[in-house]
N, C-alpha and C. Protein backbone atom coordinates (compact mmCIF):
# COMPACT_ATOMS: atom_id res chain seq x y z
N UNK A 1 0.85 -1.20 0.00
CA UNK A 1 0.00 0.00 0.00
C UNK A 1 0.89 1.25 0.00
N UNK A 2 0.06 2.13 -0.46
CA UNK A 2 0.87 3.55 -0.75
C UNK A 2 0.63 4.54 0.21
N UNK A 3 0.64 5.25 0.64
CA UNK A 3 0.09 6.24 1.75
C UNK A 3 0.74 7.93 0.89
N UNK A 4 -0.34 8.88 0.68
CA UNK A 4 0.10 9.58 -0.51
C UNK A 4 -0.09 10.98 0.48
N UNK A 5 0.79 11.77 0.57
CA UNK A 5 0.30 13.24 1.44
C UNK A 5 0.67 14.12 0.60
N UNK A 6 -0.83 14.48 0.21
CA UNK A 6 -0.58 15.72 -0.95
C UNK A 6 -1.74 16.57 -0.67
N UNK A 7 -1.43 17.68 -1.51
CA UNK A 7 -2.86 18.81 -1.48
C UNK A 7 -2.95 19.01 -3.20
N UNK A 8 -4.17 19.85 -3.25
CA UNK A 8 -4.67 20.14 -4.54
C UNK A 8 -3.83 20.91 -5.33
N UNK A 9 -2.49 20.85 -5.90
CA UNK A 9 -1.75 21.69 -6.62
C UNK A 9 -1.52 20.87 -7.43
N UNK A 10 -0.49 22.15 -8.97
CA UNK A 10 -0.15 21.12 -9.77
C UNK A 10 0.97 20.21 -9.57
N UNK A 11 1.74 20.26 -8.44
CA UNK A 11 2.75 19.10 -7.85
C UNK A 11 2.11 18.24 -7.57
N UNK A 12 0.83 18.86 -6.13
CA UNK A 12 0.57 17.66 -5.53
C UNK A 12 -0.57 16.77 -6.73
N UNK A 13 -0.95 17.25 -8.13
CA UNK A 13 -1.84 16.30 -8.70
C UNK A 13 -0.76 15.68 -9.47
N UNK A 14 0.19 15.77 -9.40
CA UNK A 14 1.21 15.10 -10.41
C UNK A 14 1.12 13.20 -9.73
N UNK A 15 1.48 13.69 -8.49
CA UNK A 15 1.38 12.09 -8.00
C UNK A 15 -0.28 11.82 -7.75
N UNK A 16 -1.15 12.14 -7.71
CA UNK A 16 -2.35 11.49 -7.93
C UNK A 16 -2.74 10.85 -9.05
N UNK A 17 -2.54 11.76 -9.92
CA UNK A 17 -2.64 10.84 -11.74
C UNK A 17 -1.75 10.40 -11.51
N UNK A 18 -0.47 10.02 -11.75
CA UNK A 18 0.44 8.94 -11.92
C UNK A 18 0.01 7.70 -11.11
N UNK A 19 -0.80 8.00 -9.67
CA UNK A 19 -0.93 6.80 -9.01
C UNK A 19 -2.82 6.25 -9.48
N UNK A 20 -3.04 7.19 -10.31
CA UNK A 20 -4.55 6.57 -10.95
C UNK A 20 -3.94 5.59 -12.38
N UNK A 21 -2.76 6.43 -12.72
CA UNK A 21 -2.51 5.75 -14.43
C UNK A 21 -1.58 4.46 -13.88
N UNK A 22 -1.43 4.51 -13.25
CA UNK A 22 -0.40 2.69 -12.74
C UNK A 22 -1.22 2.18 -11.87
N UNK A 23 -2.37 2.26 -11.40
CA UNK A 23 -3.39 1.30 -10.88
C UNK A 23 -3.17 1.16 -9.20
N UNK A 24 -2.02 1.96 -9.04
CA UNK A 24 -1.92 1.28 -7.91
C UNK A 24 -2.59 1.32 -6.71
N UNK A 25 -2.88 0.46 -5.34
CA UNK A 25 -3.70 1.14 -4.37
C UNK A 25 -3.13 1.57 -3.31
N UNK A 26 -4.04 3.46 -2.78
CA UNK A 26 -2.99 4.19 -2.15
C UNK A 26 -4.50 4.52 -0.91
N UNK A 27 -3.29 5.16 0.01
CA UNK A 27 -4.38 6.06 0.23
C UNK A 27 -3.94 7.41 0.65
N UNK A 28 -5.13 8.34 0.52
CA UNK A 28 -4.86 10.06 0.66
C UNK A 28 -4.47 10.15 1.96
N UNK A 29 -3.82 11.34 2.60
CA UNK A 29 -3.51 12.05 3.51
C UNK A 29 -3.58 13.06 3.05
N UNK A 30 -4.90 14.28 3.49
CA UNK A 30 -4.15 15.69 2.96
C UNK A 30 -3.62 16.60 4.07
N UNK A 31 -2.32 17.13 3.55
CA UNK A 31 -1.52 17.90 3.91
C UNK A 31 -1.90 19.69 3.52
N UNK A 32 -3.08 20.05 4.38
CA UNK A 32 -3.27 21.27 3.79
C UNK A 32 -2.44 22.35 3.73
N UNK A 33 -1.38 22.82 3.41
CA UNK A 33 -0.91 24.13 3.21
C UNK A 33 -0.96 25.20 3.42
N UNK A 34 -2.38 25.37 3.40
CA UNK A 34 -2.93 26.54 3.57
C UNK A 34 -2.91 26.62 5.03
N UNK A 35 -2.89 25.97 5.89
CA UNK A 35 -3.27 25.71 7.38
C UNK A 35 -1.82 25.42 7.72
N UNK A 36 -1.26 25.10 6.99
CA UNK A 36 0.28 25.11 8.00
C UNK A 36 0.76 23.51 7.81
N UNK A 37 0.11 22.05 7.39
CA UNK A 37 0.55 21.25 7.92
C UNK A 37 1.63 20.14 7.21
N UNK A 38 2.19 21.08 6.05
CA UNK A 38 3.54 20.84 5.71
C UNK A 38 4.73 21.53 6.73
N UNK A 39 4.29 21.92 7.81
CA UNK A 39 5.39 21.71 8.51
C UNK A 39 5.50 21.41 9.90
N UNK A 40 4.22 20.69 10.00
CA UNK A 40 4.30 19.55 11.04
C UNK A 40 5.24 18.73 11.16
N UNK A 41 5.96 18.53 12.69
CA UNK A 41 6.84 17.28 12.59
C UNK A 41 6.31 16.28 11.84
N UNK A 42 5.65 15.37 11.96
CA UNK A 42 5.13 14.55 11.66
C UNK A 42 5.54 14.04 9.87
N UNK A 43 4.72 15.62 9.34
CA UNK A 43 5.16 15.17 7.91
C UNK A 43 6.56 16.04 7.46
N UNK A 44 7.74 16.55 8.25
CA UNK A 44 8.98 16.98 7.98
C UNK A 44 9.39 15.86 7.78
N UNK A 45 9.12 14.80 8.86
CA UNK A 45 9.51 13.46 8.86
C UNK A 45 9.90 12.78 7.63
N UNK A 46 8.62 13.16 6.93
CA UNK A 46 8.07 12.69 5.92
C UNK A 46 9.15 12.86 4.86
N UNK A 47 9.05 14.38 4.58
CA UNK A 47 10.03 15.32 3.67
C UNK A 47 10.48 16.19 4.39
N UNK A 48 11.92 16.35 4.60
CA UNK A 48 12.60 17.20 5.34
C UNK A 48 12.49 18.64 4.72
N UNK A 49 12.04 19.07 3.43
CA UNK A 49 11.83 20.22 2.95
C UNK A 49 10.95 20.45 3.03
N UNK A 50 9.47 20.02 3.89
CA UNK A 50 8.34 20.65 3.91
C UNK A 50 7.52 20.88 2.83
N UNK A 51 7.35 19.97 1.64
CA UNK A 51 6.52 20.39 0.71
C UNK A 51 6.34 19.43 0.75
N UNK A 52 4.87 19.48 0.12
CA UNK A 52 4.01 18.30 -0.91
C UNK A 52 4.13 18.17 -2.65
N UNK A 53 3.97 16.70 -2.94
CA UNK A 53 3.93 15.65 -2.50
C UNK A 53 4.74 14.63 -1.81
N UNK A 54 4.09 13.89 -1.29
CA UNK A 54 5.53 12.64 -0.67
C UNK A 54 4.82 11.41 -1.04
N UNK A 55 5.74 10.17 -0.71
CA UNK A 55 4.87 8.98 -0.59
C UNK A 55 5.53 8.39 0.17
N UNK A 56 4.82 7.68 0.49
CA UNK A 56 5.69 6.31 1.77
C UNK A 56 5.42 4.81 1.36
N UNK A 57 5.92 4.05 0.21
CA UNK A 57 5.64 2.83 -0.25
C UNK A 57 5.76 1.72 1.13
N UNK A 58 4.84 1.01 1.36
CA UNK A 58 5.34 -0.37 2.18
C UNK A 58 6.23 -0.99 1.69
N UNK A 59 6.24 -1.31 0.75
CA UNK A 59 6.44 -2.43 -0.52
C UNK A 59 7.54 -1.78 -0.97
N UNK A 60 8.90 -1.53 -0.60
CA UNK A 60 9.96 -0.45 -1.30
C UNK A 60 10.75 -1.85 -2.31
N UNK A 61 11.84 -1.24 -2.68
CA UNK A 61 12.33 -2.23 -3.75
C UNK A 61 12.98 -3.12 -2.79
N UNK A 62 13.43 -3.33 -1.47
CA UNK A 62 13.98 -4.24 -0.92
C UNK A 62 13.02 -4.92 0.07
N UNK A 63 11.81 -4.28 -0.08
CA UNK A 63 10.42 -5.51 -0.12
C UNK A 63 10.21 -4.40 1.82
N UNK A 64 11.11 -3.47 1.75
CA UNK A 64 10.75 -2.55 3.00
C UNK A 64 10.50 -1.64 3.36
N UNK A 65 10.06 -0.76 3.72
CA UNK A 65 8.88 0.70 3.60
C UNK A 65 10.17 1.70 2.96
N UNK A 66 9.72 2.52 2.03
CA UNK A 66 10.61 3.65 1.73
C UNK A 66 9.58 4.78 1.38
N UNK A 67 10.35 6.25 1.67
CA UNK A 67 9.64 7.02 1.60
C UNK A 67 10.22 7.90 0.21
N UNK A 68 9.42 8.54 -0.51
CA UNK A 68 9.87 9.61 -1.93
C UNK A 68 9.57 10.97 -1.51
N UNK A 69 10.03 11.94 -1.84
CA UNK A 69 9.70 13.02 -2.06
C UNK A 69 10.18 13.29 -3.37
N UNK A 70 9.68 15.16 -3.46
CA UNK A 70 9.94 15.50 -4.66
C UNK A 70 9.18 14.73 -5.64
N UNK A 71 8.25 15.75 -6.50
CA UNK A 71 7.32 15.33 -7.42
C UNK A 71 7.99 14.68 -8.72
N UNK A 72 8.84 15.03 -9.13
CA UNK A 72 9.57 14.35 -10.64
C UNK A 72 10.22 12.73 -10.27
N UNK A 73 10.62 12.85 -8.48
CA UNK A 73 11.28 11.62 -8.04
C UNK A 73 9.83 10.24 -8.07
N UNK A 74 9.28 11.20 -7.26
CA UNK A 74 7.73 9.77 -7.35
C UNK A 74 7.72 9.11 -8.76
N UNK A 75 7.19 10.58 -9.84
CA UNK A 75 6.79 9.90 -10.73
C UNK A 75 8.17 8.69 -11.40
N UNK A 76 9.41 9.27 -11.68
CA UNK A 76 10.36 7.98 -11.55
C UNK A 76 9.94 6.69 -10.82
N UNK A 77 9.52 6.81 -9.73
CA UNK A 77 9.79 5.81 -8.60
C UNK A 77 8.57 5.04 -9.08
N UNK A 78 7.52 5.14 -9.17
CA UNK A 78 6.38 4.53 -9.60
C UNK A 78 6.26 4.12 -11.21
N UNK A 79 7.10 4.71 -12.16
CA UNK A 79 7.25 4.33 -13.20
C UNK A 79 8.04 2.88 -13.30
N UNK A 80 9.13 3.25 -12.42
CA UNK A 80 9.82 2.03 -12.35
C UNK A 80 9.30 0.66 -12.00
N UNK A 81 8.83 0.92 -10.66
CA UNK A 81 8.08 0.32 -9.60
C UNK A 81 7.03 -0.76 -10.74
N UNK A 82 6.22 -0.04 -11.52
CA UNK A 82 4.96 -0.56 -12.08
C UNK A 82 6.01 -1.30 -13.51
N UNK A 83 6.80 -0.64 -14.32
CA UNK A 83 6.60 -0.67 -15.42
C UNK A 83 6.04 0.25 -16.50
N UNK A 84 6.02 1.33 -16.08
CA UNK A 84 4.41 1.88 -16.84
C UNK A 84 5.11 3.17 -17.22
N UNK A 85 4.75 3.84 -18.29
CA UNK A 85 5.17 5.27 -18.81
C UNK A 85 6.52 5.91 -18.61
N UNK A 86 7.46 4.85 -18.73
CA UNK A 86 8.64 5.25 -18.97
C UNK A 86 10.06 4.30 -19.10
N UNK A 87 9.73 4.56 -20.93
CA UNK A 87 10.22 3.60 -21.83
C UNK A 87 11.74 2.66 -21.09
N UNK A 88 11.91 1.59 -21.34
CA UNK A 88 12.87 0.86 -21.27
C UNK A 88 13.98 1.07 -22.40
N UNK A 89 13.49 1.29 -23.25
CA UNK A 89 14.46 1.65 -24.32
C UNK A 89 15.57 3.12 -23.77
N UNK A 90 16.58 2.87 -23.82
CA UNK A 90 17.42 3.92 -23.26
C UNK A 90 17.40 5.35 -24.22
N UNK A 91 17.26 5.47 -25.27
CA UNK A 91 17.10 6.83 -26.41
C UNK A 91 15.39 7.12 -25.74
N UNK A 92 14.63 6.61 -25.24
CA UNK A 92 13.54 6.77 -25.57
C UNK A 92 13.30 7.71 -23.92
N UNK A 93 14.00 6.29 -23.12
CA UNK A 93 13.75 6.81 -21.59
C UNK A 93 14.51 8.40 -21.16
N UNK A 94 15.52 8.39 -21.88
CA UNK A 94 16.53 9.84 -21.72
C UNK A 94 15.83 11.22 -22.35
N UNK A 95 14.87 10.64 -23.48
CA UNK A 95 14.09 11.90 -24.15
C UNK A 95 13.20 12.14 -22.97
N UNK A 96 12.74 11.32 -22.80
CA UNK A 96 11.44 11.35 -21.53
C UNK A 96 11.90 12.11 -20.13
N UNK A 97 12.87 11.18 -19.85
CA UNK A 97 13.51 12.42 -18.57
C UNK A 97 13.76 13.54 -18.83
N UNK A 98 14.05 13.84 -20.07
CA UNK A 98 14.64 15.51 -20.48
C UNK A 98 13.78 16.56 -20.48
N UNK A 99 12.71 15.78 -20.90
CA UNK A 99 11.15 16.46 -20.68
C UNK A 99 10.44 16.71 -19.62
N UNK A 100 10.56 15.61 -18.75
CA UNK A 100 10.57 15.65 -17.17
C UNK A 100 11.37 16.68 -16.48
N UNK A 101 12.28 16.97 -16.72
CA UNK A 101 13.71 18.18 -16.41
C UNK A 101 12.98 19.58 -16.23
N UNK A 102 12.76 19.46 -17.79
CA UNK A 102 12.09 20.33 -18.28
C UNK A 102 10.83 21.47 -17.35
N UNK A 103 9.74 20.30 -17.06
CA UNK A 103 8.90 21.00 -16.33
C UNK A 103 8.95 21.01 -15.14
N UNK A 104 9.89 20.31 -14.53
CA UNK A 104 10.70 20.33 -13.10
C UNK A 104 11.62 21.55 -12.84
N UNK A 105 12.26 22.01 -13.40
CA UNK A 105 13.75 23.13 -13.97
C UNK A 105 13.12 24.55 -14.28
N UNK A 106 11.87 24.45 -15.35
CA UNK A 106 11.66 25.93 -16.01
C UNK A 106 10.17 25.92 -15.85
N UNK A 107 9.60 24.89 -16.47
CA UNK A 107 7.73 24.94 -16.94
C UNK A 107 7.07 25.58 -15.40
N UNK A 108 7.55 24.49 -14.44
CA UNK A 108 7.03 24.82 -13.52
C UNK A 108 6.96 25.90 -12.01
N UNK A 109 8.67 25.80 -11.89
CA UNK A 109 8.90 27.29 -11.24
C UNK A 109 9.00 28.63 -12.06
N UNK A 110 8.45 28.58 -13.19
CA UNK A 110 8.30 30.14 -13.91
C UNK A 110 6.84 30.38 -13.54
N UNK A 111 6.28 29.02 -14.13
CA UNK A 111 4.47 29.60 -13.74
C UNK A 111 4.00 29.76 -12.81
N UNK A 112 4.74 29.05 -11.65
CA UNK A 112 4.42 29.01 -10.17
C UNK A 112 4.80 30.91 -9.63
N UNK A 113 5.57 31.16 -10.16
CA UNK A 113 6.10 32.81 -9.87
C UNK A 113 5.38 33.30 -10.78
N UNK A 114 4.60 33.03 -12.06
CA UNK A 114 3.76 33.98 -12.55
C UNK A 114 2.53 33.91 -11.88
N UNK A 115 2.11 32.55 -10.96
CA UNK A 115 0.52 32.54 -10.69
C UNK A 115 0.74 33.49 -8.83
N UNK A 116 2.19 32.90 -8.94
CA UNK A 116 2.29 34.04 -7.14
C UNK A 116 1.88 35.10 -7.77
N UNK A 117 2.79 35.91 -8.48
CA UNK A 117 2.86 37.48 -8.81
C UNK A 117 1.12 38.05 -9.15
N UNK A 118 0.68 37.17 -10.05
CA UNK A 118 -0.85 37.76 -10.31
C UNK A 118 -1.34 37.60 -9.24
N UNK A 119 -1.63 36.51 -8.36
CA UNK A 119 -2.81 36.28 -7.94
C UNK A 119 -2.92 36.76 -6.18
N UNK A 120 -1.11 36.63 -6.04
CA UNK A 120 -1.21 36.35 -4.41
C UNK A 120 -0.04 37.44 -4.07
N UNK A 121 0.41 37.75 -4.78
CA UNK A 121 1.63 39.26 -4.20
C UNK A 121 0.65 39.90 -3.54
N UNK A 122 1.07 40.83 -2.23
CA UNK A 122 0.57 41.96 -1.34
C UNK A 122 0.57 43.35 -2.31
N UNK A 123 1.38 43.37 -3.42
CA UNK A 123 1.15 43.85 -4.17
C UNK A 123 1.48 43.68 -5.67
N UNK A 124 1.11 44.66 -6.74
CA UNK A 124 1.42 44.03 -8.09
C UNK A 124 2.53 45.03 -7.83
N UNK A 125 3.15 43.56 -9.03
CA UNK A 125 4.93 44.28 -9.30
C UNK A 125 5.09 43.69 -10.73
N UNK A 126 4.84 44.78 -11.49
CA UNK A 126 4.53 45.01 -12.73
C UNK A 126 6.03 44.53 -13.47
N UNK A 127 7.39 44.10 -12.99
CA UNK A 127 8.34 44.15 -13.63
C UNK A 127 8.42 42.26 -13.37
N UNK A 128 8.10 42.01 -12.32
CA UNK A 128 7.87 40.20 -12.04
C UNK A 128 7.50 39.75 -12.69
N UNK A 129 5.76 40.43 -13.20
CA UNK A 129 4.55 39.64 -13.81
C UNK A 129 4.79 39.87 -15.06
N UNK A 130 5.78 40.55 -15.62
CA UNK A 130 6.56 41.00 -17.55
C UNK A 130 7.62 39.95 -17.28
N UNK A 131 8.29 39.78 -16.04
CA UNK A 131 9.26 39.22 -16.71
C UNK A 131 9.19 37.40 -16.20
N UNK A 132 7.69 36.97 -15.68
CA UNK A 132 7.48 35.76 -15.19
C UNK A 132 6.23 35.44 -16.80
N UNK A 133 5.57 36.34 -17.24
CA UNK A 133 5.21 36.13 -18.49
C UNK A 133 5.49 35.78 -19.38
N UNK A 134 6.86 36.43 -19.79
CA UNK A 134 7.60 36.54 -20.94
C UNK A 134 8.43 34.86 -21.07
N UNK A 135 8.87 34.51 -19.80
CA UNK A 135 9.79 33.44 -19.67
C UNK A 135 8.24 31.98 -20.11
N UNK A 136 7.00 31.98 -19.33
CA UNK A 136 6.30 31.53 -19.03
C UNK A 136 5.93 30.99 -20.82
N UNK A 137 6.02 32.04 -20.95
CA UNK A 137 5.17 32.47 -22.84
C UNK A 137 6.25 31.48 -23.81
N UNK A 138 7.56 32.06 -23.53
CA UNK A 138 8.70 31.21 -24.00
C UNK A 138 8.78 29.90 -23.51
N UNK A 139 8.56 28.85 -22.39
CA UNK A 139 8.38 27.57 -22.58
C UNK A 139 7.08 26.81 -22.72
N UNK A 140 5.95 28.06 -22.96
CA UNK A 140 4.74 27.51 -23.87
C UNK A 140 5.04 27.15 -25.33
N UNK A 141 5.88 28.10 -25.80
CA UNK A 141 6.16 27.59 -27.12
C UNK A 141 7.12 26.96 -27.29
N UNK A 142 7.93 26.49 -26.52
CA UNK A 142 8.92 25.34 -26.79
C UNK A 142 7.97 23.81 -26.40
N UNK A 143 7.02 24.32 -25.23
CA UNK A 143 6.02 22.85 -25.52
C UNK A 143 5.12 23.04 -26.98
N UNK A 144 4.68 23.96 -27.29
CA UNK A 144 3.98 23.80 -28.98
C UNK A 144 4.45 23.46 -30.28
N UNK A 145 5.69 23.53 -29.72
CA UNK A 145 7.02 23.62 -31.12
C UNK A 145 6.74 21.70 -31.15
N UNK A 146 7.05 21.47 -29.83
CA UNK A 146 7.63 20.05 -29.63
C UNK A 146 6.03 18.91 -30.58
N UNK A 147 5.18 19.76 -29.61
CA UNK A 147 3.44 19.37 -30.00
C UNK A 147 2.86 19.28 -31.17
N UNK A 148 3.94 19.92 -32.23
CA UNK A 148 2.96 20.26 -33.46
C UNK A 148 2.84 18.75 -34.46
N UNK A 149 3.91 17.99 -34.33
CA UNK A 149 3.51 16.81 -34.73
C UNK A 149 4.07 15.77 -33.70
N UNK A 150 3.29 15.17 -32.93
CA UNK A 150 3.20 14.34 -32.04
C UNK A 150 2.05 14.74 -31.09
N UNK A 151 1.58 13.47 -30.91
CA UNK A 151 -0.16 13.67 -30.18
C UNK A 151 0.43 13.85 -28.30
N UNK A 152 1.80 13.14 -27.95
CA UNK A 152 2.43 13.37 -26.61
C UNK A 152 3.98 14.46 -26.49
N UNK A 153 4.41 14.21 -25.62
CA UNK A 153 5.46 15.11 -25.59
C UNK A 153 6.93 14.30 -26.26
N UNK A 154 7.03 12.73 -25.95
CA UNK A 154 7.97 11.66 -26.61
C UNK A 154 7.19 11.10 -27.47
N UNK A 155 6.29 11.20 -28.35
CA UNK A 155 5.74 10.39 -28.87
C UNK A 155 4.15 9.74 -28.00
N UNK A 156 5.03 8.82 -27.11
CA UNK A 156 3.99 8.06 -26.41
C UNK A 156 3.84 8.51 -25.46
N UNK A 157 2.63 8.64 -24.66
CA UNK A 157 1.97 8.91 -23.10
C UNK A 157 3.26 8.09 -22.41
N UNK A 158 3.54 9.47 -21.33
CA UNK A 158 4.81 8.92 -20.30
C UNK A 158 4.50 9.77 -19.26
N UNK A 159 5.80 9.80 -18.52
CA UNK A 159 5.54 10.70 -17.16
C UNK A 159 5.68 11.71 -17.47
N UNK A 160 6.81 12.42 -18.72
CA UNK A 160 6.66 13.49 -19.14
C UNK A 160 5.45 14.17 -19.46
N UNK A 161 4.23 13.77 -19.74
CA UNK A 161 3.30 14.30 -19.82
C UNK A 161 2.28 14.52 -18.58
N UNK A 162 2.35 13.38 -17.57
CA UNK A 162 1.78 13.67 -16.58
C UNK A 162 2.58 15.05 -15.41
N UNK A 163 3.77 14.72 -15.97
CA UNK A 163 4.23 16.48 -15.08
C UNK A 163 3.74 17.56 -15.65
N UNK A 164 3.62 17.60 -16.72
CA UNK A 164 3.45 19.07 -16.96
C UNK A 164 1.89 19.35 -16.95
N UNK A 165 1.27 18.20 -17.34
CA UNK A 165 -0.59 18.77 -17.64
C UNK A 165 -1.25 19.71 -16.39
N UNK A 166 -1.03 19.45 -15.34
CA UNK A 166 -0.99 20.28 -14.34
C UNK A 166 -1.15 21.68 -14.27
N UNK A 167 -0.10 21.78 -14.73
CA UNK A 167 1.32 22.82 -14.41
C UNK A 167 0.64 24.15 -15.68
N UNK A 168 0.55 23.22 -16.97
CA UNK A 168 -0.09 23.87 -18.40
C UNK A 168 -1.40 24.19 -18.21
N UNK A 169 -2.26 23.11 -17.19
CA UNK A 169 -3.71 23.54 -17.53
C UNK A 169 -3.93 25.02 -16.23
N UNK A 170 -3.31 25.57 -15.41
CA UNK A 170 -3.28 26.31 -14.68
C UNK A 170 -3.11 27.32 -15.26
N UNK A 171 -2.03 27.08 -16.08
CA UNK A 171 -1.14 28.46 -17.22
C UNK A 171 -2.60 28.79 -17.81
N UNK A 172 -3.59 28.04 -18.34
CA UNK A 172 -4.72 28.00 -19.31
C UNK A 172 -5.97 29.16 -18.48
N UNK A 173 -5.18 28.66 -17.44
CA UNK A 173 -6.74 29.91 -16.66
C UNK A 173 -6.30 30.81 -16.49
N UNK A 174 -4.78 31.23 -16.80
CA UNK A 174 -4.62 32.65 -16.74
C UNK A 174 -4.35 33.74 -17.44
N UNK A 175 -4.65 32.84 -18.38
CA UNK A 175 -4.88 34.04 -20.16
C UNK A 175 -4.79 33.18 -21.36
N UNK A 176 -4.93 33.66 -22.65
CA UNK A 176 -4.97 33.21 -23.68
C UNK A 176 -4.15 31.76 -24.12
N UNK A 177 -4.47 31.58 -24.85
CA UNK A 177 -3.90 29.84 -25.62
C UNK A 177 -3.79 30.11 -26.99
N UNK A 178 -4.56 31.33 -27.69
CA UNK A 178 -4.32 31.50 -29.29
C UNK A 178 -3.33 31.01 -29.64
N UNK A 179 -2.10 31.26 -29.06
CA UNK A 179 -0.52 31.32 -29.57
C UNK A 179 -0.76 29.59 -29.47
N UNK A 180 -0.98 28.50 -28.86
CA UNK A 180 -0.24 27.95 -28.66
C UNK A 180 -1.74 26.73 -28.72
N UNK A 181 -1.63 26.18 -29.95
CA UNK A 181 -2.77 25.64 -30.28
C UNK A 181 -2.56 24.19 -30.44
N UNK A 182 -1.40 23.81 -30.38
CA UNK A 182 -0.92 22.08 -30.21
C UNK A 182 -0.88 22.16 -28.67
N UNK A 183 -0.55 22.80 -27.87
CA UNK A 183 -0.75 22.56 -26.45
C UNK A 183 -2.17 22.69 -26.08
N UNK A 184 -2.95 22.99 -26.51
CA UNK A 184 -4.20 23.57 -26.24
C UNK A 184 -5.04 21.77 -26.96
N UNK A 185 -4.89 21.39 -27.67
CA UNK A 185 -4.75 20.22 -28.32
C UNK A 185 -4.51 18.91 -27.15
N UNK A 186 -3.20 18.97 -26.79
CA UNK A 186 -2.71 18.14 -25.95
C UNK A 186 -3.41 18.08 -24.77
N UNK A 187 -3.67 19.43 -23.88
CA UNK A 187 -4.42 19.74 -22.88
C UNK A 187 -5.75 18.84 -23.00
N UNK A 188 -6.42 18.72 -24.41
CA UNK A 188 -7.73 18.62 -24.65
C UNK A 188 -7.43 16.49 -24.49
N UNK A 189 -6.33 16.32 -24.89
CA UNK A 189 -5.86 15.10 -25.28
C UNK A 189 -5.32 13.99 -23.70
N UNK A 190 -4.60 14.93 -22.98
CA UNK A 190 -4.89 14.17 -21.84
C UNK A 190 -5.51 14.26 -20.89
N UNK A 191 -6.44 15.23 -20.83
CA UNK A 191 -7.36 15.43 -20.01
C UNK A 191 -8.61 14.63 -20.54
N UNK A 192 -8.77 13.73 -21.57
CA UNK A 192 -9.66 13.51 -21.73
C UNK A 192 -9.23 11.78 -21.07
N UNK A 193 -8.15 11.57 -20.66
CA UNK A 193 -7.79 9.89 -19.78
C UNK A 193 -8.44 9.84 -18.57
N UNK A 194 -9.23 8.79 -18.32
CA UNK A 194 -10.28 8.53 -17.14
C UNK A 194 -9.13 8.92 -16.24
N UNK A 195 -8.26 8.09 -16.25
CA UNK A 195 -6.94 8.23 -14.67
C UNK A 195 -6.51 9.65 -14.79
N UNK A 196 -6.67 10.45 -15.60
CA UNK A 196 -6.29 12.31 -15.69
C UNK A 196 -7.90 12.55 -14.88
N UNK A 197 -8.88 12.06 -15.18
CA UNK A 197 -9.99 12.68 -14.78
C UNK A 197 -10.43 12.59 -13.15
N UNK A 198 -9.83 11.32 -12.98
CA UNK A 198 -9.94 10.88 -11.62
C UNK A 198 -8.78 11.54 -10.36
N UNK A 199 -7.92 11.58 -11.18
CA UNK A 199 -6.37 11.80 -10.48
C UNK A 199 -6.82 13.64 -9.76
N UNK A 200 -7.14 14.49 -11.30
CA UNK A 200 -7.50 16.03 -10.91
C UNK A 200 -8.66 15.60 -9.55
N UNK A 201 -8.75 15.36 -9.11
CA UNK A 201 -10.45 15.67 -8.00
C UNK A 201 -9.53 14.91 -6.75
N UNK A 202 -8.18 14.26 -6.95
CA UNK A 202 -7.27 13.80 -5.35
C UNK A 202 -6.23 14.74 -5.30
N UNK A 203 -6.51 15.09 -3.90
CA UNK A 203 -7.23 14.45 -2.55
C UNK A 203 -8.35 15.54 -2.78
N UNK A 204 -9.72 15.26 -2.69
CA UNK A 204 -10.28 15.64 -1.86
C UNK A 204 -10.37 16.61 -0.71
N UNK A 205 -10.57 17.62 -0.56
CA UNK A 205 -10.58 18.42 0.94
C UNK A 205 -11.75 18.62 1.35
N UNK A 206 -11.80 18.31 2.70
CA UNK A 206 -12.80 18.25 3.48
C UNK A 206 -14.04 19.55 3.44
């Protein structure tokens, strides 16, 4: 069994779909954020950096409880673990991690500082939100470039795609998509996977 402590973000849904698209059975803990309880002893324990997601496998690879943090590490760890969305083939698996990098490295701490700056700064700071845009705008179109012929980000549905859908469909509520109409495509493409549909709605908050 899995024991999963996450909240509703696009990190913490990264390991919910991944643990809907490999079948496996978990269960929720939410770690609300908003309330403080990423930095409960309890779950520092957990992850010594205080963020969500984590997991705590029973079942680790030496058949004895291990714990993951870090959202790009799970999805590794459960790819492996299962088999599932991330190719064995070595050219194939290295494209896939690079992509994984990708929205781990830039996709995701640019948008995360563009959705602070709009939504939650004490005040607007008009030189952040130009220059968390501009960067934001620039690895939208390096995902559309990649998108324009291929229905995934490697070809085939992998983890690379479950990191970023998140991360992209957030970017989507906060302005236009004209520019960027193979992502807008893709968006439409894995959001339409029962385990994408199920995964967005965990955890649950009370």
């Amino acid at each position: 069994m899995i024991d999963l402590y996450s909240f509703p973000t696009p990190n913490g849904l990264k390991a919910s779909i991944m643990l809907e698209e490999v079948e496996l059975p978990y269960k929720v803990h939410v770690i609300h954020i908003g309330k403080g309880d990423q930095h409960k002893p309890d779950f520092v324990a957990i992850n010594p950096n205080g963020k969500i997601p984590a997991i705590v496998d029973s079942e680790g690879p030496d058949g004895q409880p291990i714990t993951v943090f870090e959202s790009g590490a799970i999805l590794i760890y459960l790819a492996e673990k299962t088999g599932k969305l991330l190719s064995s083939d070595a050219r194939k698996r290295y494209e896939t991690l690079q992509w994984l990098m990708f929205q781990m490295g830039g996709l995701g701490p640019m948008l995360g500082q563009l959705n602070h700056f709009v939504k939650y700064a004490p005040e607007k700071v008009p030189y952040a939100i130009e220059r968390y845009s501009n960067e934001g705008n620039r690895l939208m179109d390096v995902l559309n470039r990649q998108l324009a012929n291929r229905d995934y980000l490697v070809g085939d549905y992998s983890i690379a795609d479950v990191a970023s859908y998140a991360w992209v469909k957030a970017r989507q509520a906060m302005g236009s998509f004209d520019d960027f109409p193979h992502v807008s495509a893709w968006l439409d493409r894995v959001g339409a996977r029962p385990a994408v549909q199920r995964g967005v709605q965990i955890p649950r908050l009370p």
